[in-house]
Protein backbone atom coordinates (compact mmCIF):
# COMPACT_ATOMS: atom_id res chain seq x y z
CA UNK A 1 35.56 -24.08 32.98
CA UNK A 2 32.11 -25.02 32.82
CA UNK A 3 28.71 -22.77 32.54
CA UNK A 4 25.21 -24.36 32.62
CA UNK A 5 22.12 -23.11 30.96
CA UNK A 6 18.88 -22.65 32.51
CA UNK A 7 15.96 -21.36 31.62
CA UNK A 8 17.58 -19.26 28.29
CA UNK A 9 20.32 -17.77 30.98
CA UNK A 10 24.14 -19.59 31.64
CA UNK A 11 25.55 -19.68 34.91
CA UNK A 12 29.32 -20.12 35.80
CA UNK A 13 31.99 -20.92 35.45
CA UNK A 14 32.24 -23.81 37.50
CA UNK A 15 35.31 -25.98 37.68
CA UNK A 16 34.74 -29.71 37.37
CA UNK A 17 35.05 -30.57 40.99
CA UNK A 18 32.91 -27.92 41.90
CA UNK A 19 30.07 -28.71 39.34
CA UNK A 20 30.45 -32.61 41.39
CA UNK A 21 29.76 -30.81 44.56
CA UNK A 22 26.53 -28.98 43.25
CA UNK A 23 25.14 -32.12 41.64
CA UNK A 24 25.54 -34.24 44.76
CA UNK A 25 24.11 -31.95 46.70
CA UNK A 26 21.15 -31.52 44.48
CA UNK A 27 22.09 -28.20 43.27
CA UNK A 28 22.92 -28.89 39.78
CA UNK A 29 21.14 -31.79 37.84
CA UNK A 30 23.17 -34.12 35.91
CA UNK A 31 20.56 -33.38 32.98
CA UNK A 32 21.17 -29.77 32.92
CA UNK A 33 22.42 -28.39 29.61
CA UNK A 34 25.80 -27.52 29.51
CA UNK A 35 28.89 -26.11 27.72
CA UNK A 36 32.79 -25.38 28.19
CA UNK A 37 34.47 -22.13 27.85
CA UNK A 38 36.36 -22.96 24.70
CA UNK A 39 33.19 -24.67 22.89
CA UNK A 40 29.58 -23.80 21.56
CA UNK A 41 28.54 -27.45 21.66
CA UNK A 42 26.06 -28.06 24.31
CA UNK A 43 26.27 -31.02 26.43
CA UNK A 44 25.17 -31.94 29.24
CA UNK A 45 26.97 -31.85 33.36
CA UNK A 46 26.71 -35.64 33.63
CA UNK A 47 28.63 -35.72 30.02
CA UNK A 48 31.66 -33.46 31.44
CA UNK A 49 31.84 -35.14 34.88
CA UNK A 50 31.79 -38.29 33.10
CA UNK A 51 34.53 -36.59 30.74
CA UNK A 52 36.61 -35.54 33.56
CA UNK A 53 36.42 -38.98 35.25
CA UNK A 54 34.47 -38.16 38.43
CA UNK A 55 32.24 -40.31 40.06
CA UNK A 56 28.87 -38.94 41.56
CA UNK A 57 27.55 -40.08 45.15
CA UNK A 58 24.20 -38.30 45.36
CA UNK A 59 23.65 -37.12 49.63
CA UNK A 60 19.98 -38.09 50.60
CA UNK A 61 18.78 -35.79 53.90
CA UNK A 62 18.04 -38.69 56.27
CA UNK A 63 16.59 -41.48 56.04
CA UNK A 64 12.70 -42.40 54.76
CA UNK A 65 11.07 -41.57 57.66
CA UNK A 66 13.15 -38.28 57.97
CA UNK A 67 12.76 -37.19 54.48
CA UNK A 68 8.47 -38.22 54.72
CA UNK A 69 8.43 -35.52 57.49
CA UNK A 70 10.31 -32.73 55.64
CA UNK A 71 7.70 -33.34 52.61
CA UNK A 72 5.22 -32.91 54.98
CA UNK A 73 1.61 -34.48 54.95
CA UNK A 74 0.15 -31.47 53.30
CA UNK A 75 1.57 -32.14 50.26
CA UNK A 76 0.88 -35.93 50.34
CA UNK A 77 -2.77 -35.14 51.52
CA UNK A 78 -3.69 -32.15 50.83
CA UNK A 79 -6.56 -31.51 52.74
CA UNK A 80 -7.18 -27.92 52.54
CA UNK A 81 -6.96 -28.16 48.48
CA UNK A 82 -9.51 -30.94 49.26
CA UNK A 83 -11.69 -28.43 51.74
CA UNK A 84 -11.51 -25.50 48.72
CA UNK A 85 -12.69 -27.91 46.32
CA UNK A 86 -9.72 -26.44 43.65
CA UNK A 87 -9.53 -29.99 41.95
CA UNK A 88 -13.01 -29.31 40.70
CA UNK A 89 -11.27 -26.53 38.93
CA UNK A 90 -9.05 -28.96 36.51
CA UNK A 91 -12.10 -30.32 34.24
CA UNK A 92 -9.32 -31.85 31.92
CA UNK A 93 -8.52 -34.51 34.92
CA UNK A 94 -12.11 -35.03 35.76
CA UNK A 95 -12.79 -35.83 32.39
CA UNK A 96 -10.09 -38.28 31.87
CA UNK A 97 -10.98 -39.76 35.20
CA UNK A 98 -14.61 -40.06 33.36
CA UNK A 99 -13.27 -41.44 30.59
CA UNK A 100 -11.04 -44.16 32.64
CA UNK A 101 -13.67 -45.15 35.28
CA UNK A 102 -16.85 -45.46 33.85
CA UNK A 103 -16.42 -49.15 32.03
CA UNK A 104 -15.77 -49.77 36.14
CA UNK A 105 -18.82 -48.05 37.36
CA UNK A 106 -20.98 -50.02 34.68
CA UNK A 107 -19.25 -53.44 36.26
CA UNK A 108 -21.17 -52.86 39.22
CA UNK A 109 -24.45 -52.82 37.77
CA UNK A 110 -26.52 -55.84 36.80
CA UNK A 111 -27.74 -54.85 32.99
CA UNK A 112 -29.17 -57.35 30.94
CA UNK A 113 -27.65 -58.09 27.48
CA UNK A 114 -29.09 -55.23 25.66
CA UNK A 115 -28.33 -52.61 27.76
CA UNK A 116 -24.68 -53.82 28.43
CA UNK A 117 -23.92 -53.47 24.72
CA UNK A 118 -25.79 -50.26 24.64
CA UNK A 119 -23.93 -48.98 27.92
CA UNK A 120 -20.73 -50.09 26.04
CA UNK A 121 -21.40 -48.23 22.88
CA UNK A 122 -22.63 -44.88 24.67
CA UNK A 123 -19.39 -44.92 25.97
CA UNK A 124 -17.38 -45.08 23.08
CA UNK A 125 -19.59 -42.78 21.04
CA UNK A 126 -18.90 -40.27 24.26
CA UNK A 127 -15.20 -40.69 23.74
CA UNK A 128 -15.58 -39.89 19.94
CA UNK A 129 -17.91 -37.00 20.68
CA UNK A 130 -15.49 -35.49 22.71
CA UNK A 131 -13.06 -35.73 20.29
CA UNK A 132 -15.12 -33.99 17.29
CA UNK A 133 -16.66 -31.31 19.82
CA UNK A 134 -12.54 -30.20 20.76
CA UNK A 135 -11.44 -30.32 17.08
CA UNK A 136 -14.69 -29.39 15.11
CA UNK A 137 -16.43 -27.14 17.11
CA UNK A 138 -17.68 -23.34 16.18
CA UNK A 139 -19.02 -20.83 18.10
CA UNK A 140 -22.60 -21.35 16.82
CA UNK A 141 -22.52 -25.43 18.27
CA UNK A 142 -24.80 -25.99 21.14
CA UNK A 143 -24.42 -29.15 23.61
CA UNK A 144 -27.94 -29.09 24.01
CA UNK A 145 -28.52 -29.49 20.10
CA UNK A 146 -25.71 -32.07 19.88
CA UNK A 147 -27.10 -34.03 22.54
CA UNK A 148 -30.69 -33.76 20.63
CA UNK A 149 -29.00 -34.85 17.53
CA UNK A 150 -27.11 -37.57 19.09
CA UNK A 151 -30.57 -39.56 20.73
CA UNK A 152 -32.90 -38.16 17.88
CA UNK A 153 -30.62 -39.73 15.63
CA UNK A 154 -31.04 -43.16 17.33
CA UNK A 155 -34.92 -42.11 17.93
CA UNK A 156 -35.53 -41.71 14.28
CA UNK A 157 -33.73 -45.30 13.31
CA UNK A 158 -34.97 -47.24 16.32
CA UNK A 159 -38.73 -46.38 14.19
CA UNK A 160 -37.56 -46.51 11.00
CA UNK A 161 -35.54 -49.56 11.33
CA UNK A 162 -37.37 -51.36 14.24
CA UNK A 163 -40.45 -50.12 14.58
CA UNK A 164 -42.20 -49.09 11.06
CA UNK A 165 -39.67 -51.92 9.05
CA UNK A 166 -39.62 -48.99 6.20
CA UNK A 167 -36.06 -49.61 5.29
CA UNK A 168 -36.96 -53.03 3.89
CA UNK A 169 -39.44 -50.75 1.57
CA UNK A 170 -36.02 -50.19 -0.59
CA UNK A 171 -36.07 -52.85 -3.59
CA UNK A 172 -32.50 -52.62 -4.17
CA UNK A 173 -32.25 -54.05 -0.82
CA UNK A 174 -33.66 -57.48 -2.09
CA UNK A 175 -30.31 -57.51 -4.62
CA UNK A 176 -27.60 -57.46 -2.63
CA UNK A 177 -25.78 -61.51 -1.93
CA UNK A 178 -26.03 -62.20 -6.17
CA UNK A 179 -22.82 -60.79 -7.65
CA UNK A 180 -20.60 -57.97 -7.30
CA UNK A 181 -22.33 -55.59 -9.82
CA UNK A 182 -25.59 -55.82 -8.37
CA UNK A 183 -23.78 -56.15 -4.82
CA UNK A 184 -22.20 -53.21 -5.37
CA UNK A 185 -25.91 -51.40 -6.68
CA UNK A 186 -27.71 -52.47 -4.05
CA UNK A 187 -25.15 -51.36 -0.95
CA UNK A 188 -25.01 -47.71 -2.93
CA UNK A 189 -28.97 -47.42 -3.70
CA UNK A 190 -30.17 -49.13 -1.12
CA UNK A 191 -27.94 -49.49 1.80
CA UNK A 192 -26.40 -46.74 1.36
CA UNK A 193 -29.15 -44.51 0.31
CA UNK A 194 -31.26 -45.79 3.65
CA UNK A 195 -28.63 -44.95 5.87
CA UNK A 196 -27.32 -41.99 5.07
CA UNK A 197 -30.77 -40.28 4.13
CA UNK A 198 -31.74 -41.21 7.99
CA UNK A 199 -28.79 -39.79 9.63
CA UNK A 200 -29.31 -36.73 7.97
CA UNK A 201 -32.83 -36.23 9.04
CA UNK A 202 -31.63 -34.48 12.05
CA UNK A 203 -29.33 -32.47 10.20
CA UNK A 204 -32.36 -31.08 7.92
CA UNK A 205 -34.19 -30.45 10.90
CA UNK A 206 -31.59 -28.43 12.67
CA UNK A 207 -31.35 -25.94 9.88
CA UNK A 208 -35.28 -25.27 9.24
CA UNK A 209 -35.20 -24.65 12.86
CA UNK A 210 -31.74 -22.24 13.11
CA UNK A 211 -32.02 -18.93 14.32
CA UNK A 212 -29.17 -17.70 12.54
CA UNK A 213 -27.41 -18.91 9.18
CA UNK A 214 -25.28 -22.01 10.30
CA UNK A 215 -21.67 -21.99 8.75
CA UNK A 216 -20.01 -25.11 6.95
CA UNK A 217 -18.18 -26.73 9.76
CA UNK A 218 -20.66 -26.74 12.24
CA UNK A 219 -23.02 -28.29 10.04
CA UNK A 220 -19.85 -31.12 9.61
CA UNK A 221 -20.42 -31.37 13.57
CA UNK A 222 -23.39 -31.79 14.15
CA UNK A 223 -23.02 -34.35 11.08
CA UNK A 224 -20.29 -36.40 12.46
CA UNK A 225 -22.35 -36.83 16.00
CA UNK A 226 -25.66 -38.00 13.88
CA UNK A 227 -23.17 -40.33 12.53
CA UNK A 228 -21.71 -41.34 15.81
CA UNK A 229 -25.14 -41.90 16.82
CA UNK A 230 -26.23 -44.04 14.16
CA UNK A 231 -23.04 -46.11 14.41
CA UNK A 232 -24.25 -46.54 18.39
CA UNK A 233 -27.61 -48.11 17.39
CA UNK A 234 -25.88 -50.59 14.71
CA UNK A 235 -23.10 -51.25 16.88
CA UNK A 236 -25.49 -52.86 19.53
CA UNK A 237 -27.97 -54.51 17.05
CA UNK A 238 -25.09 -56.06 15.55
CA UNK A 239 -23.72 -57.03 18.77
CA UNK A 240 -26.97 -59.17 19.73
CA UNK A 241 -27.34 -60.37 16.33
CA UNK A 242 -24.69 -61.21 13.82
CA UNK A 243 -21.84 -61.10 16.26
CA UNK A 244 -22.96 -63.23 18.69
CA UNK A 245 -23.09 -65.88 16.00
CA UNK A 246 -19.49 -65.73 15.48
CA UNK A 247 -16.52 -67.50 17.53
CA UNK A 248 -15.20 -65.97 20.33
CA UNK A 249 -12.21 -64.16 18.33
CA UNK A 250 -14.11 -63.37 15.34
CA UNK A 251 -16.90 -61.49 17.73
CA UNK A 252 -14.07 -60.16 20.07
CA UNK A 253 -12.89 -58.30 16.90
CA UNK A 254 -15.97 -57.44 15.28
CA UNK A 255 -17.08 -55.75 18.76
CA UNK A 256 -14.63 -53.45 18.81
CA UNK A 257 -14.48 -52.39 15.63
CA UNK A 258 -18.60 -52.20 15.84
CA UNK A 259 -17.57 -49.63 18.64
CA UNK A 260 -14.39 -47.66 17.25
CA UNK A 261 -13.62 -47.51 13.46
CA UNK A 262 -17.19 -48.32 12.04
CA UNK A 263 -18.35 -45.68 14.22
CA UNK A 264 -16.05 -43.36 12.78
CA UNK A 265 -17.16 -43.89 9.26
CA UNK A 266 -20.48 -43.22 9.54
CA UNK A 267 -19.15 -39.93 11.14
CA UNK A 268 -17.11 -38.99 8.55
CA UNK A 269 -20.12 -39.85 5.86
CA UNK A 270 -22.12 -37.90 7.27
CA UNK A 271 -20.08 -35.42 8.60
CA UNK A 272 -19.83 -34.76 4.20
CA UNK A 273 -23.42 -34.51 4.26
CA UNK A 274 -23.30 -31.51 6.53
CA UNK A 275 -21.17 -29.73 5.02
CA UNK A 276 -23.52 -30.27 1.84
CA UNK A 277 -26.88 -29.53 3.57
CA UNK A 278 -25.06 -26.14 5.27
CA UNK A 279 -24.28 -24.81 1.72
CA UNK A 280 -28.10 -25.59 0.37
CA UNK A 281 -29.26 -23.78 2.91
CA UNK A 282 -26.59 -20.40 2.75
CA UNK A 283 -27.26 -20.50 -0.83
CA UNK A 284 -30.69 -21.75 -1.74
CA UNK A 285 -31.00 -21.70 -5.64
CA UNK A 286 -28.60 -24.77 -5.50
CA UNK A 287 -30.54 -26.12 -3.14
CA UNK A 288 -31.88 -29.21 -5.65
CA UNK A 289 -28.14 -30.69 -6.29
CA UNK A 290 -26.31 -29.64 -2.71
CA UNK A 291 -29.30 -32.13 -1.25
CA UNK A 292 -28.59 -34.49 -3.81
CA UNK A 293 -24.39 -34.39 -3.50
CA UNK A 294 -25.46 -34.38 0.55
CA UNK A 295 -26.89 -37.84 0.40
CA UNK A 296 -25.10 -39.30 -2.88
CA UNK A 297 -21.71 -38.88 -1.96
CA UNK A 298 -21.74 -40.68 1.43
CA UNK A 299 -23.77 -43.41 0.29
CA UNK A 300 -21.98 -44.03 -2.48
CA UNK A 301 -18.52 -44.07 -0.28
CA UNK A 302 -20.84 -46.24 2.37
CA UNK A 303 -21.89 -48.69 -0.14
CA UNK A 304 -18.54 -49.39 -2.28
CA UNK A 305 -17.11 -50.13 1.18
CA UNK A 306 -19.83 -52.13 2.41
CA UNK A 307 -19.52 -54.01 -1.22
CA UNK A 308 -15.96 -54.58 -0.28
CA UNK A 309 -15.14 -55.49 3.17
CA UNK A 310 -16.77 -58.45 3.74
CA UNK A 311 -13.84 -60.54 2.11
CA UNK A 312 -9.58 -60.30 3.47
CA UNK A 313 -9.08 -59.40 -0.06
CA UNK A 314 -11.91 -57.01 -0.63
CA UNK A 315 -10.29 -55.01 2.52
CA UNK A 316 -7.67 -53.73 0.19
CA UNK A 317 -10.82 -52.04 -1.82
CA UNK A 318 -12.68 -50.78 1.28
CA UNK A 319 -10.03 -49.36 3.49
CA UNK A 320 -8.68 -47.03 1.13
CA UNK A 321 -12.31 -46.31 0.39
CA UNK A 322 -12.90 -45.19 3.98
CA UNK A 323 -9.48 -42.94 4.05
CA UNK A 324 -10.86 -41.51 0.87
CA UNK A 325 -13.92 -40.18 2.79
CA UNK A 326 -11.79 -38.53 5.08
CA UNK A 327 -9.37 -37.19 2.84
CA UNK A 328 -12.58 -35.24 0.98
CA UNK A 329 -13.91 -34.03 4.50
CA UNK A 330 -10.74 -32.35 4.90
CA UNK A 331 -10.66 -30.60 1.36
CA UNK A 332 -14.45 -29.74 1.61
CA UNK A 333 -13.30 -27.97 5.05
CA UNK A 334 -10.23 -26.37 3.98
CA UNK A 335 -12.13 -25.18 0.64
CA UNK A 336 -15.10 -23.67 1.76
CA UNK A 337 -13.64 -20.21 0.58
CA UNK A 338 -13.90 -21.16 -2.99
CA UNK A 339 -16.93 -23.15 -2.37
CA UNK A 340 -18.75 -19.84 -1.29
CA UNK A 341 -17.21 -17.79 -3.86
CA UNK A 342 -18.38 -20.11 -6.22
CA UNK A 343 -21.84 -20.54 -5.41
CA UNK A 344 -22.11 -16.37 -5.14
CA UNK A 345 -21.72 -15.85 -8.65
């Protein structure tokens, strides 16, 4: 004899012919978890039919047509879920459907170059955005701020980069294509520096302008969008420079890692300056060297990579540079505890 298990609860005993009977009239599934009288082992009812030699001929109710009509059109179109507007309720499957459809939506607009790559990159940078505001999130983050920080971020480089040419102002810029010391000093000191000093502009400014005392983590938000944000504007300027330069596989690639992974690391860098810049600001008398660990720790991870992964070989430098970054983000997060602790005394 045979009992099946359902939902934590056996029913039975069934014999073997009439567990067949059940299953091909769509009683039983063949799936369902199963197990004999004499035995703890669970198996399943297609196992012991199969066991017992029976064959199963599953009975369909009518034909096509037949079995449309007993579904019912309701349920195939349901127009009074429509009518109540409940779908609206399942923001999960909007915002896939967002996430899916917009690359179409842009194909039906006639952007010039500039905008196309930009269109492009907001979209990625929204994908990654939504990913750091479901995992990183705290009850003090505001979309309002993060959407500030996210175009002030791009405001501030677009002048400082563009605009005002002030990041050419760095000498150590002017040292970098000679060898790989002075590669290596000028990506830290003045690449690095540059960069990571600007995308933290906007994280300075959100705390002299805080209402309350911002915790740790949500200063590593709103770090990782400035981040995002900055990796938007360099993802398009390299897109209608450098990039464009290259053959068509080499700029395939270098697209969409301009878009996804390089992105990411300016996140994380700065994402590390947050979490810096929150603790100067809970605990002020350390103030001088949280500011300085806030901007000299990311550019000096930004700058040994960008030393290194210009080269196949040089890869196997920067890439476990980058997981490095990450790796500290995590540890800075999990010990904020003893951070605080620390910085009490």
């Amino acid at each position: 004899m045979i009992y099946i298990l359902r939902n934590n609860q056996q029913y039975g005993p069934y014999t073997e012919a009439a567990l067949l009977s059940y299953v091909e009239n769509g009683q039983i599934l063949l799936q369902d978890r199963a197990i004999k009288d004499n035995s703890q082992e669970v198996k399943t009812v297609g196992y012991f039919l199969r066991e017992a030699g029976l064959s199963v001929h599953l009975k369909h109710k009518g034909n096509l047509l037949v079995q449309l009509k007993d579904i019912g059109t309701e349920l195939i179109i349901p127009k009074a879920s429509f009518a109540s507007r409940q779908w609206l309720s399942d923001k999960r499957l909007l915002t896939l459907a967002l996430i899916g459809l917009i690359p179409s939506m842009l194909m039906m607009f006639p952007l010039g170059d500039y905008l196309t790559f930009y269109s492009i990159a907001l979209y990625f940078s929204g994908i990654w955005g939504l990913f750091f505001y479901y995992f990183f999130r705290t009850s003090q983050v505001s979309v309002k701020v993060t959407l500030g920080v996210f175009f002030l971020t791009q405001l501030f480089v677009f002048l400082i980069w563009d605009l005002l040419g002030l990041a050419g102002l760095n000498p150590f810029y002017h040292i970098i294509g000679t060898n790989v010391i002075l590669n290596m000093v000028g990506y830290i000191l003045g690449v690095g520096i540059t960069e990571e000093l600007a995308k933290a502009i906007p994280l300075f400014i959100i705390c002299k302008r805080a209402k309350e005392p911002l915790v740790p983590q949500t200063m590593v938000y709103y770090g990782l969008m400035s981040g995002i944000a900055f990796g938007v504007f360099e993802g398009v300027q390299y897109q209608m420079g450098v990039n464009a330069e290259l053959g068509y596989t080499a700029s395939f690639f270098m697209n969409i890692a301009r878009l996804t992974s390089l992105p990411f690391l300016h996140a994380i860098w700065c994402g590390i300056a947050g979490y810096f810049i929150a603790f100067a600001n809970l605990y002020p008398k350390y103030r001088i060297s949280l500011y300085f660990l806030a901007i000299a720790i990311p550019a000096v991870l930004h700058g040994l990579y960008d030393t290194f992964c210009s080269s196949l070989l040089g890869m196997f430098i920067a890439l476990p540079i980058t997981f490095i970054g990450v790796i500290l983000l995590m540890t800075y997060l999990k010990q904020g505890v003893n951070y605080q602790s620390k910085l009490r005394n």
